[in-house]
Protein backbone atom coordinates (compact mmCIF):
# COMPACT_ATOMS: atom_id res chain seq x y z
CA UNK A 1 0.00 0.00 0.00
CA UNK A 2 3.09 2.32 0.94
CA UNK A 3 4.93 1.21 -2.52
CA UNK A 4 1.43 1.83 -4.47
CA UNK A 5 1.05 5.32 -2.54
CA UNK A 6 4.75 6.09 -3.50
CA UNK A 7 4.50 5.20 -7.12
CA UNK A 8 1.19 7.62 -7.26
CA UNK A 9 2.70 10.67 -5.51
CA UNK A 10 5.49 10.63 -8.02
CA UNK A 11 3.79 10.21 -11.35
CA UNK A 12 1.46 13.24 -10.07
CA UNK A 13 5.15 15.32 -9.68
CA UNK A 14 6.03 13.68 -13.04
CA UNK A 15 2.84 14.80 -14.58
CA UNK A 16 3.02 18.06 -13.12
CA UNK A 17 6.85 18.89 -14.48
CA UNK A 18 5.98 17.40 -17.82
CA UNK A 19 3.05 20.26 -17.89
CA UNK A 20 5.09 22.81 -16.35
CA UNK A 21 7.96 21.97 -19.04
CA UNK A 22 5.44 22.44 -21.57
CA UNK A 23 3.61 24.96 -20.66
CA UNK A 24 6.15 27.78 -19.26
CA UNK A 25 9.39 26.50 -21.36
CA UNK A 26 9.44 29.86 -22.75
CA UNK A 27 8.20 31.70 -20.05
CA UNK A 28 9.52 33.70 -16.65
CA UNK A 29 11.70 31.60 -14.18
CA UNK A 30 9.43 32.06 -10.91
CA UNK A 31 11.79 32.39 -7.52
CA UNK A 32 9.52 31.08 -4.42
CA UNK A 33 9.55 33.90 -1.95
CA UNK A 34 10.75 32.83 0.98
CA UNK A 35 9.51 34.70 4.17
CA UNK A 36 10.59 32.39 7.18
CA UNK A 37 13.87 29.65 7.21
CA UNK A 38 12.15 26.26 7.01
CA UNK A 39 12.25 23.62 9.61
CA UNK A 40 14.55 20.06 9.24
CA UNK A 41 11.64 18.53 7.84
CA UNK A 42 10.67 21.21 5.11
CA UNK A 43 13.96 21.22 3.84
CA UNK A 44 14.04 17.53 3.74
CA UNK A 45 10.55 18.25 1.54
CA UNK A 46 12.08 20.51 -0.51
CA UNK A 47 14.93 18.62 -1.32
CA UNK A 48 12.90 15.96 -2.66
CA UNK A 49 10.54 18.12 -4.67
CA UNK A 50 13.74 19.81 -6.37
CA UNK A 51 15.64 16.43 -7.47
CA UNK A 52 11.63 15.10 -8.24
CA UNK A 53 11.81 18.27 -10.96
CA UNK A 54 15.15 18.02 -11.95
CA UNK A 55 14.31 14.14 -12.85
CA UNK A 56 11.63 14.91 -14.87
CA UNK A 57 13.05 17.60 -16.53
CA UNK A 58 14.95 16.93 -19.90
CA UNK A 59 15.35 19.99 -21.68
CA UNK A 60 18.95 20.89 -20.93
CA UNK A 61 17.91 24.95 -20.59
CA UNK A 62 15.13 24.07 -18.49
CA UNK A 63 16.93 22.31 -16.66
CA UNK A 64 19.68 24.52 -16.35
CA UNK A 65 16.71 27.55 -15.24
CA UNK A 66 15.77 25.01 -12.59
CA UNK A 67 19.20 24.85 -11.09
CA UNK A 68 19.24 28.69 -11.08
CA UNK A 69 15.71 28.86 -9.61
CA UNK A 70 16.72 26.24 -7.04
CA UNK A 71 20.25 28.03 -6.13
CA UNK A 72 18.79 31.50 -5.62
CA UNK A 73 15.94 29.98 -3.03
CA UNK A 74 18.72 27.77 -1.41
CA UNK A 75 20.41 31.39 -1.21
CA UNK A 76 16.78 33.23 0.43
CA UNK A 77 16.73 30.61 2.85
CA UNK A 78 20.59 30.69 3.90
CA UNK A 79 20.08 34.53 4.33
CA UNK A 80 16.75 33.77 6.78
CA UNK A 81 19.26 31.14 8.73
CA UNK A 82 21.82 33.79 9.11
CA UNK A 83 19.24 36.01 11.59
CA UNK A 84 18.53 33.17 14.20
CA UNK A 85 19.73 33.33 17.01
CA UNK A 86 20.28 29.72 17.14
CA UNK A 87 24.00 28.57 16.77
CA UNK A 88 22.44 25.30 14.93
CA UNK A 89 20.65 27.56 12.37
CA UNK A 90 23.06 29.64 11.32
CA UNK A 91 25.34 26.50 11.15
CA UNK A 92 22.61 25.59 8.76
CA UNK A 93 23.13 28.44 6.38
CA UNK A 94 26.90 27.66 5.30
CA UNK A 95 25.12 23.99 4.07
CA UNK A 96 22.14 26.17 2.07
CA UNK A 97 25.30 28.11 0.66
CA UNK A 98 27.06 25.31 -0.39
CA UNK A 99 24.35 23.43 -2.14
CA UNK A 100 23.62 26.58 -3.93
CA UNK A 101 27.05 26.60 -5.13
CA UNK A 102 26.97 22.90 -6.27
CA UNK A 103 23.36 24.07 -8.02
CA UNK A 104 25.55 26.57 -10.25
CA UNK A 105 28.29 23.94 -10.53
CA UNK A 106 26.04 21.69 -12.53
CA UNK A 107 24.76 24.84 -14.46
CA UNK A 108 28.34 25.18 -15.52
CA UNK A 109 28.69 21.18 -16.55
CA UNK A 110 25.96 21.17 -18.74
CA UNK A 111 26.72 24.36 -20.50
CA UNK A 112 27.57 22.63 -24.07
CA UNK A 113 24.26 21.32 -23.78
CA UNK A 114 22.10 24.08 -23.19
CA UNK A 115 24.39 27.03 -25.30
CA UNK A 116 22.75 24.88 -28.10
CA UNK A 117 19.73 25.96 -27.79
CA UNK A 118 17.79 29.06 -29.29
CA UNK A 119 19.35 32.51 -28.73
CA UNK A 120 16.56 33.89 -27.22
CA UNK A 121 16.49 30.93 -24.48
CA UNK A 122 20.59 31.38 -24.31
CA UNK A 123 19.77 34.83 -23.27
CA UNK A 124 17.31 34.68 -20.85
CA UNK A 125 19.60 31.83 -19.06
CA UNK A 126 22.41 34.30 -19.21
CA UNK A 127 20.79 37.11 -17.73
CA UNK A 128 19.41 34.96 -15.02
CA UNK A 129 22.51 33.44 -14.24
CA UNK A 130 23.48 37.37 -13.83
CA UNK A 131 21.39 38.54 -11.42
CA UNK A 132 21.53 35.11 -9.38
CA UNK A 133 25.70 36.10 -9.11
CA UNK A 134 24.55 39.59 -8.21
CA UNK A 135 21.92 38.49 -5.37
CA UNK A 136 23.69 36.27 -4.22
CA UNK A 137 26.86 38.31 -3.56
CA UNK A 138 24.32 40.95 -1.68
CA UNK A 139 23.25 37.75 0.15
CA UNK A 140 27.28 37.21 1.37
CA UNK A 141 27.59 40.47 2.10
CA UNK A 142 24.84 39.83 4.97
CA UNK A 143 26.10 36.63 5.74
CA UNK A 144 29.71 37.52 6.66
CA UNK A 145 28.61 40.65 8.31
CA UNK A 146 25.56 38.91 10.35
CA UNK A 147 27.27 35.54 11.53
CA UNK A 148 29.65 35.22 14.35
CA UNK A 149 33.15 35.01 14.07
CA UNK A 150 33.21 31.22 14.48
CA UNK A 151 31.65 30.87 11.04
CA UNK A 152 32.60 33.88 9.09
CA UNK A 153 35.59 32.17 7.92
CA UNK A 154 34.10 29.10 6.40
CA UNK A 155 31.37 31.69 4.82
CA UNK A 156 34.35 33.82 3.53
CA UNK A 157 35.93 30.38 1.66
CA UNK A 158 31.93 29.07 0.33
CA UNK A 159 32.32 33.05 -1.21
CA UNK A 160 35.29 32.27 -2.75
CA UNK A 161 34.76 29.46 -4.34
CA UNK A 162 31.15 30.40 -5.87
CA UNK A 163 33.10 33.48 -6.95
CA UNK A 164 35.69 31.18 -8.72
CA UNK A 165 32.80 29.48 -10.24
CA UNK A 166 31.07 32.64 -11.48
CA UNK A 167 34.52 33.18 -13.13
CA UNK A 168 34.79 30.38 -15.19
CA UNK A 169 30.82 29.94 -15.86
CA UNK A 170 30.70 33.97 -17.26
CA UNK A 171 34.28 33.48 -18.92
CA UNK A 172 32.41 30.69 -20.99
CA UNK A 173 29.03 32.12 -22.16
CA UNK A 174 29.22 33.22 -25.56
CA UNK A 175 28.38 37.19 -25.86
CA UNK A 176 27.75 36.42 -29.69
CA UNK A 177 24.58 35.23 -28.73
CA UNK A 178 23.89 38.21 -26.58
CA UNK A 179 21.70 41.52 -27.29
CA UNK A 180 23.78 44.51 -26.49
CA UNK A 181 22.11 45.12 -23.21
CA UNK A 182 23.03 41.75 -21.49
CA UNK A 183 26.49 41.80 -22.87
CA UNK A 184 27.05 44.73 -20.94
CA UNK A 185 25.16 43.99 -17.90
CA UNK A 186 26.93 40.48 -17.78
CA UNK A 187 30.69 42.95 -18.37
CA UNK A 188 29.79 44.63 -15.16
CA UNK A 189 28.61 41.75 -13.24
CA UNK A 190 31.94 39.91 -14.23
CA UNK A 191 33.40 43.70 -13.11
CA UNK A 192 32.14 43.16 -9.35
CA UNK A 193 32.45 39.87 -9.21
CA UNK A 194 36.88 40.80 -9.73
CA UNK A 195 36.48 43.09 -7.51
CA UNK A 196 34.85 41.09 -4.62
CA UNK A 197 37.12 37.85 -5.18
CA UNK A 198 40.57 40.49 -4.90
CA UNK A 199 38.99 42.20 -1.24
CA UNK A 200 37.89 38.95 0.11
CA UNK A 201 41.78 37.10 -1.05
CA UNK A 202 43.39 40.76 0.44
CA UNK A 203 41.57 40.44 3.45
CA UNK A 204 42.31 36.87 4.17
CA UNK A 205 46.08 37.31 3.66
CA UNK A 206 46.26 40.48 5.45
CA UNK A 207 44.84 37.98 8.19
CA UNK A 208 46.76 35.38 7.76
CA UNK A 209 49.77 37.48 8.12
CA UNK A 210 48.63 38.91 11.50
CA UNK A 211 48.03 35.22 12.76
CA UNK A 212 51.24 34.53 11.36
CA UNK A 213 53.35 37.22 13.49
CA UNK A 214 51.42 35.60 17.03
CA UNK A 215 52.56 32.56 15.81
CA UNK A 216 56.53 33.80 15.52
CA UNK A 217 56.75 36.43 18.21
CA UNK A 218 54.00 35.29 20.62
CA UNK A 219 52.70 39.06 20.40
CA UNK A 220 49.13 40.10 21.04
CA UNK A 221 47.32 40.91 17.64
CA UNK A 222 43.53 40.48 18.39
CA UNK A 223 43.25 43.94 18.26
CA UNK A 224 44.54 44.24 14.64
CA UNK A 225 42.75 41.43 13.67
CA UNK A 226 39.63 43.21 15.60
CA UNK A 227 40.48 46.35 13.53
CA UNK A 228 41.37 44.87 10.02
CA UNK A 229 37.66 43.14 10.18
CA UNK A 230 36.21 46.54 11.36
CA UNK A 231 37.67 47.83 7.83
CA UNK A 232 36.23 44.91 6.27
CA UNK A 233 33.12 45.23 7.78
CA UNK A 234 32.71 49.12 6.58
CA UNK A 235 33.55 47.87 3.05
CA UNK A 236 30.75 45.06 3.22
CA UNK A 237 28.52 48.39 3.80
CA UNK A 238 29.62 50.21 0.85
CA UNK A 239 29.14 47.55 -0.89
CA UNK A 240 25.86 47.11 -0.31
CA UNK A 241 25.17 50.68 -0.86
CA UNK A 242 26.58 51.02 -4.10
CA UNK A 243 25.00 47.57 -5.03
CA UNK A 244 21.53 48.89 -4.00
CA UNK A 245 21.76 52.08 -6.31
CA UNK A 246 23.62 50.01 -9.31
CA UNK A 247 20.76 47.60 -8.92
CA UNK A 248 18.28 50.10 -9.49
CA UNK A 249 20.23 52.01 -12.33
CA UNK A 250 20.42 48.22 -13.90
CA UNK A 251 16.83 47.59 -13.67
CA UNK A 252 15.72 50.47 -15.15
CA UNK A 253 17.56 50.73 -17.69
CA UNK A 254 16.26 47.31 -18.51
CA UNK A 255 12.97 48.35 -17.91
CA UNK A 256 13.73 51.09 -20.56
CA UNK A 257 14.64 48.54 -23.36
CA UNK A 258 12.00 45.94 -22.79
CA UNK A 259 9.59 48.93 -23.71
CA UNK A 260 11.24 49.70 -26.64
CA UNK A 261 11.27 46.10 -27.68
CA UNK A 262 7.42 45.81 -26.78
CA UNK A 263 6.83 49.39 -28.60
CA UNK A 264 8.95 47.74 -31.49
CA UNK A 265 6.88 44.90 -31.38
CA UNK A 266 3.36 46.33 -31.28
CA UNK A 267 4.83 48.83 -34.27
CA UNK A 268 5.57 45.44 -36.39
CA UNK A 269 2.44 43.90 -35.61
CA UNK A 270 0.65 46.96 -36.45
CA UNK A 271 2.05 47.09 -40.23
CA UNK A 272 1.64 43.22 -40.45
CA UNK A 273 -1.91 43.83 -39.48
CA UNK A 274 -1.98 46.79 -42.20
CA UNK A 275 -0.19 45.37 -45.04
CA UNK A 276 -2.75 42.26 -44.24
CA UNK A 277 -5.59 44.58 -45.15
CA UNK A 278 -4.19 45.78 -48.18
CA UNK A 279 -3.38 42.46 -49.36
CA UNK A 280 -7.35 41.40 -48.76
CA UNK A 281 -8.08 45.04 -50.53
CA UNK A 282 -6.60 43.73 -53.55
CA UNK A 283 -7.62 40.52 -53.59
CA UNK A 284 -11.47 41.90 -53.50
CA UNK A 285 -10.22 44.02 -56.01
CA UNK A 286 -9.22 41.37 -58.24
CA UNK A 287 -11.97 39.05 -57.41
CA UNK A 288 -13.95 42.11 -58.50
CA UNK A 289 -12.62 42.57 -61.83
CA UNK A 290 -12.69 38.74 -62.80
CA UNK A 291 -16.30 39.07 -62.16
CA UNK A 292 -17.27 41.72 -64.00
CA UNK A 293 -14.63 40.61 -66.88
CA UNK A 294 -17.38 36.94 -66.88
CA UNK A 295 -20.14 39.24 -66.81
CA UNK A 296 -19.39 40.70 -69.71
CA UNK A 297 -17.89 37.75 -71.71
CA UNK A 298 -21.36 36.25 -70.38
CA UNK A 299 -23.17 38.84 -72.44
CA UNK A 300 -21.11 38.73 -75.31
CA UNK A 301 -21.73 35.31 -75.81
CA UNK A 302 -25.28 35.85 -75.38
CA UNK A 303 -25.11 38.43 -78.47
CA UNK A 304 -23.05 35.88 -80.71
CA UNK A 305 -25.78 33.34 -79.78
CA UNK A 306 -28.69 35.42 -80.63
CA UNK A 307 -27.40 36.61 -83.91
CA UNK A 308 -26.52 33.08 -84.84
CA UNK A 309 -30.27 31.53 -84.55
CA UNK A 310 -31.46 35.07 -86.26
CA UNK A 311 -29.68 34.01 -89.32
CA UNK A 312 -31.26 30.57 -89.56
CA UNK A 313 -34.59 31.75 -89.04
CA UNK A 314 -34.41 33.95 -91.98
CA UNK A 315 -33.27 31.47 -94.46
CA UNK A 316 -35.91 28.73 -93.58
CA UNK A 317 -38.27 31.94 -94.93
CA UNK A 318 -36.49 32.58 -97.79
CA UNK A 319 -36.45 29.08 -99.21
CA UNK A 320 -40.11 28.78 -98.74
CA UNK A 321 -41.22 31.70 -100.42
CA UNK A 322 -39.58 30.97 -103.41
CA UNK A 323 -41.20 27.38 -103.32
């Protein structure tokens, strides 16, 4: 009864995907809000729902939005861990970064597979893949700044390496295949994401150093450490500042260009709709003119036919009379 319930609740998710892939494999990718960090047992839920959709999911830039999708909620949640109070929850967090960063990992491994597909798909996966990278980085700066000092070091290496993988995964996509627009809004997410990876690798060898010197002359450097954080700490802030008002800037000038393209758009289907009529105009026309070229052949041959039996008519009299 357990196997038979089993098999039932996952054709219904199998159904469901297969609709969902057909239905929306063109449209929006839809991030879940997430409000509240779930329990142990609703991530255990979620898990399973998200390798359930990846399973029954075989278009490779569906698939590829999915891992996206499922990497920037893994991201919400970690940032809802990193307010708890709880030791055990925030503990939590570094795990929701790293599976986000093995979710972007895999987008990377299948790139050869999705790139394939059409441009506009290409794009949209590019420029989602961008603003994940830029979220998420606002998401680190919270993390590092929020947790305690027990596990800001192990969030400062997960930031490293998703920033290596951002490297390698934007170094790859093809701008070719790019409008204008994403090219350079991918260029200046690639920008801050050089710029994050050099402060984060300065930082951590300017403390390394300083742990270093204890080490050889037994010397007292908390407080540098303290201070060198307290530098790094004001720079988080910046960061987020200027990454608020770039955001912004970003999405409207985005906003700008998908109006032009819908403007564009209703302008072409306008004429299509016009040049449409005109090409029914004429064909009336012409439909017009063949009819009134048969009504008049129709008459003609009316005339000849009339004439004809006129002749014959008058003969038949002749030949009598003379009789």
């Amino acid at each position: 009864m357990v196997c038979l319930i089993s098999i039932m609740f996952v054709g219904s998710l199998a159904l469901a995907q297969t609709d969902e892939g057909t239905t929306d494999a063109t449209g929006p990718v839809i991030i879940e809000e997430i409000e509240e960090a779930p329990s142990t047992l609703g991530l255990f839920w979620r898990g399973i729902r998200e390798q359930l959709s990846l399973m029954f999911t075989f278009d490779p830039a569906e698939k590829a939005e999915k891992y996206v999708k499922f990497a920037e909620e893994r991201m919400m949640i970690a940032e809802q861990m990193a307010v708890s109070t709880e030791a055990r929850v925030q503990e939590r967090a570094e795990k929701m970064v790293t599976k986000a960063n093995k979710y972007m990992e895999k987008v990377e491994a299948t790139r050869e597979k999705w790139e394939t597909k059409s441009a506009e798909r290409y794009q949209r996966l590019a420029e989602n893949i961008a603003d994940h990278e830029l979220n998420r980085e606002r998401i680190m700066n919270n993390l590092e700044e929020g947790l305690p000092e027990q596990n800001r070091e192990r969030v400062q290496e997960l930031r490293e390496e998703g920033l290596e993988g951002s490297r390698r995964l934007f170094n790859a996509i093809d701008n070719e295949k790019l409008s204008e627009e994403i090219q350079v809004h991918l260029e200046q997410v690639k920008e801050r994401i050089e710029s994050q990876a050099e402060a984060i690798i300065q930082y951590r060898e300017q403390k390394m150093e300083l742990l270093q010197q204890t080490v050889a002359s037994s010397s007292d450097v908390a407080e540098e450490i303290k201070q060198l954080w307290q530098e790094r700490k004001e720079m988080l802030q910046e960061n987020q500042a200027e990454f608020q008002n770039w955001t912004e800037e970003v999405n409207q000038v985005r906003e700008q260009a998908r109006e032009q393209l819908r403007e564009q758009s209703g302008g072409l289907k306008e004429q299509n709709q016009v040049g449409q009529l005109e090409d029914e105009d004429e064909d009336e026309d012409e439909d017009e003119d063949v009819e009134d070229v048969e009504k008049v052949e129709e008459v003609e041959d009316g005339e000849e036919t009339g004439t004809g039996n006129g002749s014959g008519n008058g003969g038949a009299s002749g030949t009598g009379s003379r009789s």
